[in-house]
N, C-alpha and C. Protein backbone atom coordinates (compact mmCIF):
# COMPACT_ATOMS: atom_id res chain seq x y z
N UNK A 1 118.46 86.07 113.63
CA UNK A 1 118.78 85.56 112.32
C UNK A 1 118.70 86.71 111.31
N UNK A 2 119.84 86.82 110.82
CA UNK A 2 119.38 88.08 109.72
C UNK A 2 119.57 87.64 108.94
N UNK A 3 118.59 88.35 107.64
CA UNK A 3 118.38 88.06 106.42
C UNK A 3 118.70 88.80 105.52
N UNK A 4 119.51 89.87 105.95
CA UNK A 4 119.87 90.81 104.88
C UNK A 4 121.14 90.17 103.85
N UNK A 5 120.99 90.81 102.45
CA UNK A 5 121.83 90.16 101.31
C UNK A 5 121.50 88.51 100.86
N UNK A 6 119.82 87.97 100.84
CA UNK A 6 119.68 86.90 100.61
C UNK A 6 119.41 87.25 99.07
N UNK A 7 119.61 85.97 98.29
CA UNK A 7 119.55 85.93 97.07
C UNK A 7 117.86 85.98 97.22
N UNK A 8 117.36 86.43 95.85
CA UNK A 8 116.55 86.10 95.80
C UNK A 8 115.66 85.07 94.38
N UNK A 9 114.95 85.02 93.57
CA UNK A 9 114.18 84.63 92.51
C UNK A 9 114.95 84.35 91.36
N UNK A 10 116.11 85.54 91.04
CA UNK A 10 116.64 86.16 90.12
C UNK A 10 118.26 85.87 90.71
N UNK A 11 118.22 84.78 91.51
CA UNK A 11 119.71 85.01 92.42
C UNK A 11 120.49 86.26 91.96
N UNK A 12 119.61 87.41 92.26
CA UNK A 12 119.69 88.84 92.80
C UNK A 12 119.68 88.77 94.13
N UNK A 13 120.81 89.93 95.40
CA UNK A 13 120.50 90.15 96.01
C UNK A 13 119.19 91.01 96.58
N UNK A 14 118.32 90.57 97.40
CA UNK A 14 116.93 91.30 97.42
C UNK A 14 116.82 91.61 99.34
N UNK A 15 116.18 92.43 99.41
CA UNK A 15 115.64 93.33 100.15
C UNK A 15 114.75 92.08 101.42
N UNK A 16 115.17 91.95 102.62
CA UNK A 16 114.50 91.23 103.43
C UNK A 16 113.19 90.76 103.17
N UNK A 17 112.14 92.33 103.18
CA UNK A 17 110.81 91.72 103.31
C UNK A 17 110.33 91.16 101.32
N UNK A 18 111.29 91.46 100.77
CA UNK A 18 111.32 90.49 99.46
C UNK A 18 111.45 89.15 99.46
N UNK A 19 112.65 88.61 99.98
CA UNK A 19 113.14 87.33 100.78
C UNK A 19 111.63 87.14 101.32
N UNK A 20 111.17 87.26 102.40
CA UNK A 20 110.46 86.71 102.79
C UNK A 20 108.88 86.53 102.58
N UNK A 21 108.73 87.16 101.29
CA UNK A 21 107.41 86.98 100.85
C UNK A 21 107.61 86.54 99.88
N UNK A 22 109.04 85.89 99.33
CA UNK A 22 108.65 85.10 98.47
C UNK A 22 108.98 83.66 98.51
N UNK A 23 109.55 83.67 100.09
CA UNK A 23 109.14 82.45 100.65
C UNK A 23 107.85 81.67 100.93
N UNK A 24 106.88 83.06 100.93
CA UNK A 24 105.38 82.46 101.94
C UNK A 24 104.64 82.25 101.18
N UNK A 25 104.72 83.62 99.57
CA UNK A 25 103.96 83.62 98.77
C UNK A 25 104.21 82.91 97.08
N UNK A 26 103.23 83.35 96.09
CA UNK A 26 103.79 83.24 94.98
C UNK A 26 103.89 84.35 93.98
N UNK A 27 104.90 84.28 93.03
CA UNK A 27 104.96 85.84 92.25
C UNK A 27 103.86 85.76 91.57
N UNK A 28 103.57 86.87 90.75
CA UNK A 28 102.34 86.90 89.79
C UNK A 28 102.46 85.80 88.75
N UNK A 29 103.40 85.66 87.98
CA UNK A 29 103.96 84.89 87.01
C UNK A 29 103.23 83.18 87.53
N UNK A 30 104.32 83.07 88.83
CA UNK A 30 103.37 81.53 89.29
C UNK A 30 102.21 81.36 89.45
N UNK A 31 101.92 82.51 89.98
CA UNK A 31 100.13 82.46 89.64
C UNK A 31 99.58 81.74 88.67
N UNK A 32 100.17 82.80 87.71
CA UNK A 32 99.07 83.07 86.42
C UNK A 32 99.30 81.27 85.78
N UNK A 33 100.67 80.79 86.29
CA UNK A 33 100.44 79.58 85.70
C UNK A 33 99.86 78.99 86.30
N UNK A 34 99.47 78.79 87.58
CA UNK A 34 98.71 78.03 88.47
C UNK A 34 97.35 78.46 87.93
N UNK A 35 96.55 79.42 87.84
CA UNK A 35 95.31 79.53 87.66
C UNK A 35 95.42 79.42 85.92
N UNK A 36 96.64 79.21 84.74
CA UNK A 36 95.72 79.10 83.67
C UNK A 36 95.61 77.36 84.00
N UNK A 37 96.08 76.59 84.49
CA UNK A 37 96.45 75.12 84.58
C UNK A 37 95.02 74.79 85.15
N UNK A 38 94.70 75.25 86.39
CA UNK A 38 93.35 75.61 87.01
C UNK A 38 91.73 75.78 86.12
N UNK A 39 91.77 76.83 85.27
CA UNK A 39 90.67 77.26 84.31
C UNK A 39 90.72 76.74 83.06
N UNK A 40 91.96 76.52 82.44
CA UNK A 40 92.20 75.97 81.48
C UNK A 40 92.06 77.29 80.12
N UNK A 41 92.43 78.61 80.81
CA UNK A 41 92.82 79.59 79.99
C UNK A 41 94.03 80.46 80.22
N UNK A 42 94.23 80.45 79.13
CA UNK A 42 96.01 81.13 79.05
C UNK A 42 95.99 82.86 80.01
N UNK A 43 96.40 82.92 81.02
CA UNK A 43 96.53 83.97 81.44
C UNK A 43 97.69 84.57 82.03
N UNK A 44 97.84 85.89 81.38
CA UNK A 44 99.22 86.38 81.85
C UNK A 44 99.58 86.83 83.17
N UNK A 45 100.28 87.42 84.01
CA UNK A 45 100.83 87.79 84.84
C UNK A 45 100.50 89.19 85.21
N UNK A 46 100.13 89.95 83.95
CA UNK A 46 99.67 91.26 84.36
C UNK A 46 98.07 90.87 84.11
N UNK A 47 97.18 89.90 83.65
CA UNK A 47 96.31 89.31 84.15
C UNK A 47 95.85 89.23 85.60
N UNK A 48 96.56 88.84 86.08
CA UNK A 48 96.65 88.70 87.45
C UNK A 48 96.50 89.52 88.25
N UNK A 49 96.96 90.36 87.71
CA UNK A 49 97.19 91.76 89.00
C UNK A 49 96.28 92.45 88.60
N UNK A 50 95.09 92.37 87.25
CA UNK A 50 94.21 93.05 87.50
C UNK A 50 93.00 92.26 87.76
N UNK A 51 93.24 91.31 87.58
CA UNK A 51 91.77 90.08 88.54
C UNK A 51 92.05 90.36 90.03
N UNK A 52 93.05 90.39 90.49
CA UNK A 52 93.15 90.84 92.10
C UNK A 52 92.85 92.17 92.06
N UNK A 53 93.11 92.81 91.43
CA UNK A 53 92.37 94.60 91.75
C UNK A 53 90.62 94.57 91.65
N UNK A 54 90.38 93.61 90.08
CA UNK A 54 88.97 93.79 90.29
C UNK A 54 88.28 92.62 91.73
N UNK A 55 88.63 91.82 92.18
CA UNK A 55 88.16 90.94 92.83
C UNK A 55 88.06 91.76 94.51
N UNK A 56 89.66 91.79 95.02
CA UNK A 56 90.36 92.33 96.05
C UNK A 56 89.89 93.74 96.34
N UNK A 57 89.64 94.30 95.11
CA UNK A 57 89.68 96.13 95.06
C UNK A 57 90.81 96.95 95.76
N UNK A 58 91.80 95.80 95.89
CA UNK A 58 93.58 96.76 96.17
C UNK A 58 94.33 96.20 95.31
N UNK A 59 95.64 97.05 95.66
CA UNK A 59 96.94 96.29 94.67
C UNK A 59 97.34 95.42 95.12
N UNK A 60 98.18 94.59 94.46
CA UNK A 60 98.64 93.20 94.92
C UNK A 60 99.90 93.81 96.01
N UNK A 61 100.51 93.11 96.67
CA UNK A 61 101.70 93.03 97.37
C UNK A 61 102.76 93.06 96.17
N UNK A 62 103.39 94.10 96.67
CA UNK A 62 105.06 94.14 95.36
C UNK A 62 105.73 94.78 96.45
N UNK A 63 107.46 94.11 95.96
CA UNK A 63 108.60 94.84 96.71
C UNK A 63 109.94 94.96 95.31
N UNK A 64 110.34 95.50 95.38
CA UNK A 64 111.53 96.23 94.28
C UNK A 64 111.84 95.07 94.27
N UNK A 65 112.13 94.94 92.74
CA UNK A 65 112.92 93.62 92.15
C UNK A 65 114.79 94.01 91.84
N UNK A 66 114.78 95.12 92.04
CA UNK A 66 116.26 95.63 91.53
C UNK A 66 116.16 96.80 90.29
N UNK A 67 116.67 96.53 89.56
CA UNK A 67 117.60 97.74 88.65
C UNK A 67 116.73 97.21 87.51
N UNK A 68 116.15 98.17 86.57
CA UNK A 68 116.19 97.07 85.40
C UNK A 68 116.07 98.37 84.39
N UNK A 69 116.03 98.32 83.20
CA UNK A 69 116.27 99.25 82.15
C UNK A 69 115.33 99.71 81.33
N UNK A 70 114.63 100.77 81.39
CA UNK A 70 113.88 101.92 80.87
C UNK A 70 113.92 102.50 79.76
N UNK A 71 112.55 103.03 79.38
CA UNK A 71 113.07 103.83 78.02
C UNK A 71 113.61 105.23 79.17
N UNK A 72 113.73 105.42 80.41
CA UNK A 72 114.17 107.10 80.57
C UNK A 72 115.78 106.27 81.77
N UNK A 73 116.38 105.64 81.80
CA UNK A 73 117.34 104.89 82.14
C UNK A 73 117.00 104.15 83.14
N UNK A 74 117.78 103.45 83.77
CA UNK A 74 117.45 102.38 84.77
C UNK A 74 116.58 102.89 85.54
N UNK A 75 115.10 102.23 85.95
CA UNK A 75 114.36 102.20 86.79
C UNK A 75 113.95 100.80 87.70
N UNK A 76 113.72 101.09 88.85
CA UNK A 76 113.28 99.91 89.91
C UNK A 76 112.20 98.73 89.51
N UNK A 77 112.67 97.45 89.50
CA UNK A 77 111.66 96.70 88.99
C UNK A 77 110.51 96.47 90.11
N UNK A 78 109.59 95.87 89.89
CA UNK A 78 108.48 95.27 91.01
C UNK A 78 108.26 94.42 90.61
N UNK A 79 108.31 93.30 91.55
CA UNK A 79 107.65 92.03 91.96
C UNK A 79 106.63 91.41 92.82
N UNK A 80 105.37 90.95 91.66
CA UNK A 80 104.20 91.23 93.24
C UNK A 80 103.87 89.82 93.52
N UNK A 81 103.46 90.07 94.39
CA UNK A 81 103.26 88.48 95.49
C UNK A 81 101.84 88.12 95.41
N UNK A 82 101.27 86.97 95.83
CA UNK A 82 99.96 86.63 95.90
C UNK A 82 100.12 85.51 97.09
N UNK A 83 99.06 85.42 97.82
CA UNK A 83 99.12 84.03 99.21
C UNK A 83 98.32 83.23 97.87
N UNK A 84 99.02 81.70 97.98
CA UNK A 84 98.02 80.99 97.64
C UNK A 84 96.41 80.82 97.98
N UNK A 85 96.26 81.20 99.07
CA UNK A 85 94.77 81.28 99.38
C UNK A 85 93.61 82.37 98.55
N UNK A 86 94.66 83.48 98.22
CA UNK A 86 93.79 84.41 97.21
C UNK A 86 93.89 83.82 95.81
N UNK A 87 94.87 83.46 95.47
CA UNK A 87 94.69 82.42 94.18
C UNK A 87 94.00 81.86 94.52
N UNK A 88 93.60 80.69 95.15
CA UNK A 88 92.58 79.79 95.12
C UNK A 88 91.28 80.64 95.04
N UNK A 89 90.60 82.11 95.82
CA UNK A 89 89.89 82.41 96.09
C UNK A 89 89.52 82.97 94.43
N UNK A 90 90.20 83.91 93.08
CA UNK A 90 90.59 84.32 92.00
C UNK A 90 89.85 83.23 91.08
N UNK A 91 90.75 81.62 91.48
CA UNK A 91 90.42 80.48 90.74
C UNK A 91 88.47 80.07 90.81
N UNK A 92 88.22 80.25 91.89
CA UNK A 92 86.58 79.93 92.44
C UNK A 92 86.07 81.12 91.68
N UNK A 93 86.39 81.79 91.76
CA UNK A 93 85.36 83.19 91.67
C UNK A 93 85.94 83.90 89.93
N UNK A 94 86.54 82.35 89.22
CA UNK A 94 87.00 83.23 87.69
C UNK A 94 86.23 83.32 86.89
N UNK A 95 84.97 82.58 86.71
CA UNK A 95 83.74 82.77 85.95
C UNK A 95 83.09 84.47 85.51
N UNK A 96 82.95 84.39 87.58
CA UNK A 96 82.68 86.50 87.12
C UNK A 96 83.52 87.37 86.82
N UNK A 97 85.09 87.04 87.10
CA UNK A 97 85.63 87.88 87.23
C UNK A 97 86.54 88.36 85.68
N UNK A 98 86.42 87.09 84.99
CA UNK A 98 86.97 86.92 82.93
C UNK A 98 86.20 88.18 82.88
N UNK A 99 84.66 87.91 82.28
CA UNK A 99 83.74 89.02 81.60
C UNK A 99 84.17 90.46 82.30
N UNK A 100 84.25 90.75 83.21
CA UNK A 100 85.10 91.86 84.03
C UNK A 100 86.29 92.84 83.35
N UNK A 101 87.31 91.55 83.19
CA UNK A 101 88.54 91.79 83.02
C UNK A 101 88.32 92.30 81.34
N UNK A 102 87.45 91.18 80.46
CA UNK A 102 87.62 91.36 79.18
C UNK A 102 86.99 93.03 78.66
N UNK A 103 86.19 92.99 79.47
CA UNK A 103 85.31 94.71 79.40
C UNK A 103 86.30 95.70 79.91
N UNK A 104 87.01 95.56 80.85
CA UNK A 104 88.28 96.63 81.23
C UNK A 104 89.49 96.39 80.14
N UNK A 105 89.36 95.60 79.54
CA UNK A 105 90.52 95.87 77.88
C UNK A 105 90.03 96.42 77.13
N UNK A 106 88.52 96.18 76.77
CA UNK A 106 88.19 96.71 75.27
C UNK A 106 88.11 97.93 75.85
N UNK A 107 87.59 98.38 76.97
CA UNK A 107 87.52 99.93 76.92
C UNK A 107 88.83 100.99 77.41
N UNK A 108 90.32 99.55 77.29
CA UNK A 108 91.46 100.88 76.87
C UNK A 108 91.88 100.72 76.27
N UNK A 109 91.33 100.32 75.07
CA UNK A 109 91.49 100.35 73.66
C UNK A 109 90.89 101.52 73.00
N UNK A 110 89.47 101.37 73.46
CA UNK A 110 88.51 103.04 72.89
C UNK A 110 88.91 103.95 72.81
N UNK A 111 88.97 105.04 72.39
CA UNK A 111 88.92 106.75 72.22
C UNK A 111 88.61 107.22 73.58
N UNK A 112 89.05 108.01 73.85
CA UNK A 112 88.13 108.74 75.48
C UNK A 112 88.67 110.40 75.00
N UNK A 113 87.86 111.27 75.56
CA UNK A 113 87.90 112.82 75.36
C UNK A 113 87.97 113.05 77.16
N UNK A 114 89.50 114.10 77.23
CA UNK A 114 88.98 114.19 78.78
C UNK A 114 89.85 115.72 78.81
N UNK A 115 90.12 116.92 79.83
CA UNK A 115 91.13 117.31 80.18
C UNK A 115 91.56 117.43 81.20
N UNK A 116 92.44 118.36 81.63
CA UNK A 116 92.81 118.21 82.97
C UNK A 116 94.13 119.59 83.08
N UNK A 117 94.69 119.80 84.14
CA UNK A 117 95.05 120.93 84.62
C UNK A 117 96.77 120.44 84.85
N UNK A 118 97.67 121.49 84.57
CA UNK A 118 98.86 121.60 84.19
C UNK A 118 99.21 123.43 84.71
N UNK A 119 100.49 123.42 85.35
CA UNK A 119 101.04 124.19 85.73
C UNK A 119 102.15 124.40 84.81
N UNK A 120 102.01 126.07 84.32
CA UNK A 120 103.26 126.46 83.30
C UNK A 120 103.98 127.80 83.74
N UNK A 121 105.41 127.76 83.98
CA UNK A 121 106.08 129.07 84.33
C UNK A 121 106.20 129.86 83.08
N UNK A 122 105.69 131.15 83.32
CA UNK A 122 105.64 132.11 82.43
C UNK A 122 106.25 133.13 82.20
N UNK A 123 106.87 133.02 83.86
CA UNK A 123 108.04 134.35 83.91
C UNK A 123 109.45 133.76 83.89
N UNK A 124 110.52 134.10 84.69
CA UNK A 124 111.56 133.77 84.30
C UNK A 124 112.01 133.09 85.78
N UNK A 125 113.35 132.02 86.17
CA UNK A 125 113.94 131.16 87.34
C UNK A 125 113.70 132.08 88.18
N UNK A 126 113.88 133.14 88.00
CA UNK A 126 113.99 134.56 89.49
C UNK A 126 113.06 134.82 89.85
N UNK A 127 111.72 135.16 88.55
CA UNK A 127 111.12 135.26 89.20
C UNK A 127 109.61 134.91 88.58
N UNK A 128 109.06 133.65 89.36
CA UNK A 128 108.41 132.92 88.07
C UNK A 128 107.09 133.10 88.54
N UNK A 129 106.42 133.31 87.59
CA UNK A 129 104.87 133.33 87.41
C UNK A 129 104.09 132.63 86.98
N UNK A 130 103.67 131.44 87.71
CA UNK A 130 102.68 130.15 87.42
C UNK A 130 101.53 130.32 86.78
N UNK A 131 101.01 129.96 86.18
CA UNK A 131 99.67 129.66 85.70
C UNK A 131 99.15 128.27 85.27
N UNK A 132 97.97 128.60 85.80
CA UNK A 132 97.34 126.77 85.36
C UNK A 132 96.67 126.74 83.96
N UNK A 133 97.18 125.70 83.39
CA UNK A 133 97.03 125.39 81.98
C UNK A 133 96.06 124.67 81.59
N UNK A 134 94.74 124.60 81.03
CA UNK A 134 94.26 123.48 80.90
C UNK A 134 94.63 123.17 79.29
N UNK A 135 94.53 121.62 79.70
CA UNK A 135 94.98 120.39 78.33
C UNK A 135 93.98 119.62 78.08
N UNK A 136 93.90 119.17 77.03
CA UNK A 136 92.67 118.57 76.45
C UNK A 136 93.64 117.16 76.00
N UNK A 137 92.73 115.79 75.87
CA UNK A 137 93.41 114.76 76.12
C UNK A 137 92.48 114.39 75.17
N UNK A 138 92.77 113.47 73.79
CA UNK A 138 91.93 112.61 72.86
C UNK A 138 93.09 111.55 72.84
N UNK A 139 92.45 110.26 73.13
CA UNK A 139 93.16 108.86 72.65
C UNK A 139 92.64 108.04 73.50
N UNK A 140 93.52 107.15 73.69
CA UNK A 140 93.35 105.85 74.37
C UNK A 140 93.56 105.72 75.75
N UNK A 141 92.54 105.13 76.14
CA UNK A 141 92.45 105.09 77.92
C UNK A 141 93.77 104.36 77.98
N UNK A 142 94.08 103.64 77.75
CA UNK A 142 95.76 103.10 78.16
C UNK A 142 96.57 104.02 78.69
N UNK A 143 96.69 104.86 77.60
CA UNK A 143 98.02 106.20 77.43
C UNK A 143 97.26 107.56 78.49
N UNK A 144 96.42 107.59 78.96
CA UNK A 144 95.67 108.55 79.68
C UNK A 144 96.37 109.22 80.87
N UNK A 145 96.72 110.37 80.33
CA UNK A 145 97.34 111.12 81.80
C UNK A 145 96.98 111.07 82.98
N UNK A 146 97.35 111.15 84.32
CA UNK A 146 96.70 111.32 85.28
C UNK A 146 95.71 112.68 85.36
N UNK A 147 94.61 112.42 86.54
CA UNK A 147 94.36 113.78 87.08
C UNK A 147 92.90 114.27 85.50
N UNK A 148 92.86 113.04 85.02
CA UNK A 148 91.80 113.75 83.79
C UNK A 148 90.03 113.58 84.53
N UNK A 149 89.54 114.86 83.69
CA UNK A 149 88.30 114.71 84.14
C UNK A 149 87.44 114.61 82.56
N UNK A 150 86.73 113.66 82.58
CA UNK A 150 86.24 113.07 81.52
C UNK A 150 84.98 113.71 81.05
N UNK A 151 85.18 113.79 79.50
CA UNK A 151 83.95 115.07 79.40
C UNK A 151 83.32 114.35 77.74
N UNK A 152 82.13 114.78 77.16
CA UNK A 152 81.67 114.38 75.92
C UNK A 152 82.45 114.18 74.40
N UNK A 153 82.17 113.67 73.49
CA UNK A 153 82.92 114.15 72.51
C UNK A 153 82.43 115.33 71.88
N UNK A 154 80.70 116.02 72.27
CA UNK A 154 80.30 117.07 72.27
C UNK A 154 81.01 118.27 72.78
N UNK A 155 81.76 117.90 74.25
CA UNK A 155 82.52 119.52 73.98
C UNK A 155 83.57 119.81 73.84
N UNK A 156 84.45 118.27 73.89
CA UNK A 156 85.45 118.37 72.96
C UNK A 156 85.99 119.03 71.60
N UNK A 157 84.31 118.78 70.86
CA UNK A 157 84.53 119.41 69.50
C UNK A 157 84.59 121.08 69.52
N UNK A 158 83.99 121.63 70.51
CA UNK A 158 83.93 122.99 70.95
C UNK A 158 84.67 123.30 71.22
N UNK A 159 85.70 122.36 72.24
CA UNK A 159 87.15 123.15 72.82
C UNK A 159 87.65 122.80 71.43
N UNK A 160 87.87 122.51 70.41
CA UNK A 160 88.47 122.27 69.14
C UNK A 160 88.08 123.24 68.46
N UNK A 161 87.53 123.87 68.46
CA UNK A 161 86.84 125.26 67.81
C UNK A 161 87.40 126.55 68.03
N UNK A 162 87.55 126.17 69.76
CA UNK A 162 88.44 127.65 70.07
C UNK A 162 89.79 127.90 70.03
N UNK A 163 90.87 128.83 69.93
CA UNK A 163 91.58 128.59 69.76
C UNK A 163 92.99 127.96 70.21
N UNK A 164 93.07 126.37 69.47
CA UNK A 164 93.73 125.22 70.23
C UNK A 164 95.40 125.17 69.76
N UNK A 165 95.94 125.42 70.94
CA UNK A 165 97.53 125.22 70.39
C UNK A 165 98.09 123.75 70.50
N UNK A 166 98.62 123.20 69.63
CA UNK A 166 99.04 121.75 70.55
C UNK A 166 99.92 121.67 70.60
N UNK A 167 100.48 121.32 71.44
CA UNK A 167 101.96 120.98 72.61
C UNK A 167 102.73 119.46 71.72
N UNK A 168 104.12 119.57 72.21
CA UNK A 168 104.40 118.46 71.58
C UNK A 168 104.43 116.70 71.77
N UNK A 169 103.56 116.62 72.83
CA UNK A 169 103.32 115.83 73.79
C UNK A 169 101.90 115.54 73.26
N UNK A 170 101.13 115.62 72.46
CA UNK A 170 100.24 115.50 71.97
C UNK A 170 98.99 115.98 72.13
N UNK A 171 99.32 116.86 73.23
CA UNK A 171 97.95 117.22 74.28
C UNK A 171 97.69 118.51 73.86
N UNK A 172 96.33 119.01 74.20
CA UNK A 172 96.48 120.54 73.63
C UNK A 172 95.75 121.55 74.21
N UNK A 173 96.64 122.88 74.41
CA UNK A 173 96.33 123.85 75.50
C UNK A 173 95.07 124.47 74.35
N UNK A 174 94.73 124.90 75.80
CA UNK A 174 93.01 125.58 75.30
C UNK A 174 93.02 127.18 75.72
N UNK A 175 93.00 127.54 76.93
CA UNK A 175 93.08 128.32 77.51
C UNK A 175 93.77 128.63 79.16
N UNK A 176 94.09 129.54 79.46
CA UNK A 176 94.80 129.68 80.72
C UNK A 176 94.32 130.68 81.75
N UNK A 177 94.48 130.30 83.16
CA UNK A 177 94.06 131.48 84.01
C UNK A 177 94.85 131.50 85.00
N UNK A 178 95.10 132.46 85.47
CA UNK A 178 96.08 132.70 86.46
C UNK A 178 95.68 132.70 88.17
């Protein structure tokens, strides 16, 4: 029996093992309505996927939803799955897992001081000469680059002292070594 070119959610054509997990399972979206109906609190869909990260301690199941449109042009959507049985398990266990979730928002909302390491060509296409850059990162854990290593607002203010160039990306070189 093949299943390739089945519609799927979006009567989009979708990808077999898409088709078939979203036969078995439910998307995040149904979830989130199943468990706010459940608790009797409004919870979203990207709710969801981080009560299963904090609960589960993995990512949910996702398979490409198709094409969809970007601020940098069309990029691949994702659609993630849940077994009803881990919903149910989410729904039992939502008492501990709210206070959790609500403490992992307010703190990417906060300020965080961190930097982290960046590669810059210094010589020319022919013949290029790398160096590692370090960048200094002030803002919001939301927007947080990868790869940061998290440091005081004590020596933050120090690397602010020495002399700081900032990039237009908001981040700002400190010093370099080769």
């Amino acid at each position: 029996m093949a299943l390739a070119n089945q519609l799927g959610l979006t009567n989009k054509v979708v990808s077999e093992r898409h088709y078939i997990a979203s036969q078995t399972n439910l998307t995040a979206g149904q979830a989130a309505k199943f468990i706010t109906k459940a608790v009797k609190k409004n919870i979203s869909a990207k709710e969801v996927r981080l009560l299963y990260e904090i609960y589960f301690k993995c990512d949910m199941e996702w398979h490409h939803s198709g094409f969809c449109k970007g601020s940098t042009g069309n990029t691949m959507g994702r659609t993630y799955f849940i077994s009803p049985d881990e919903t149910q398990d989410i729904i039992d266990n939502f008492d501990k897992l709210y206070p959790v979730l609500e403490e992992q928002k307010k703190s990417a909302e906060e300020n965080m001081y961190a930097f982290y390491w960046t590669w810059k060509n210094q010589g020319s296409k022919r013949r290029p000469r790398w160096v590692k850059v370090l960048n200094t990162y002030e803002g919001k854990r939301a927007y947080q680059p990868r790869t940061l290593q998290y440091v005081k607002e004590m020596f933050m203010k120090w690397l602010r002292k020495q002399k700081v160039v900032s990039t237009p990306d908001g981040a700002s070189q400190t010093f370099q070594s080769s």
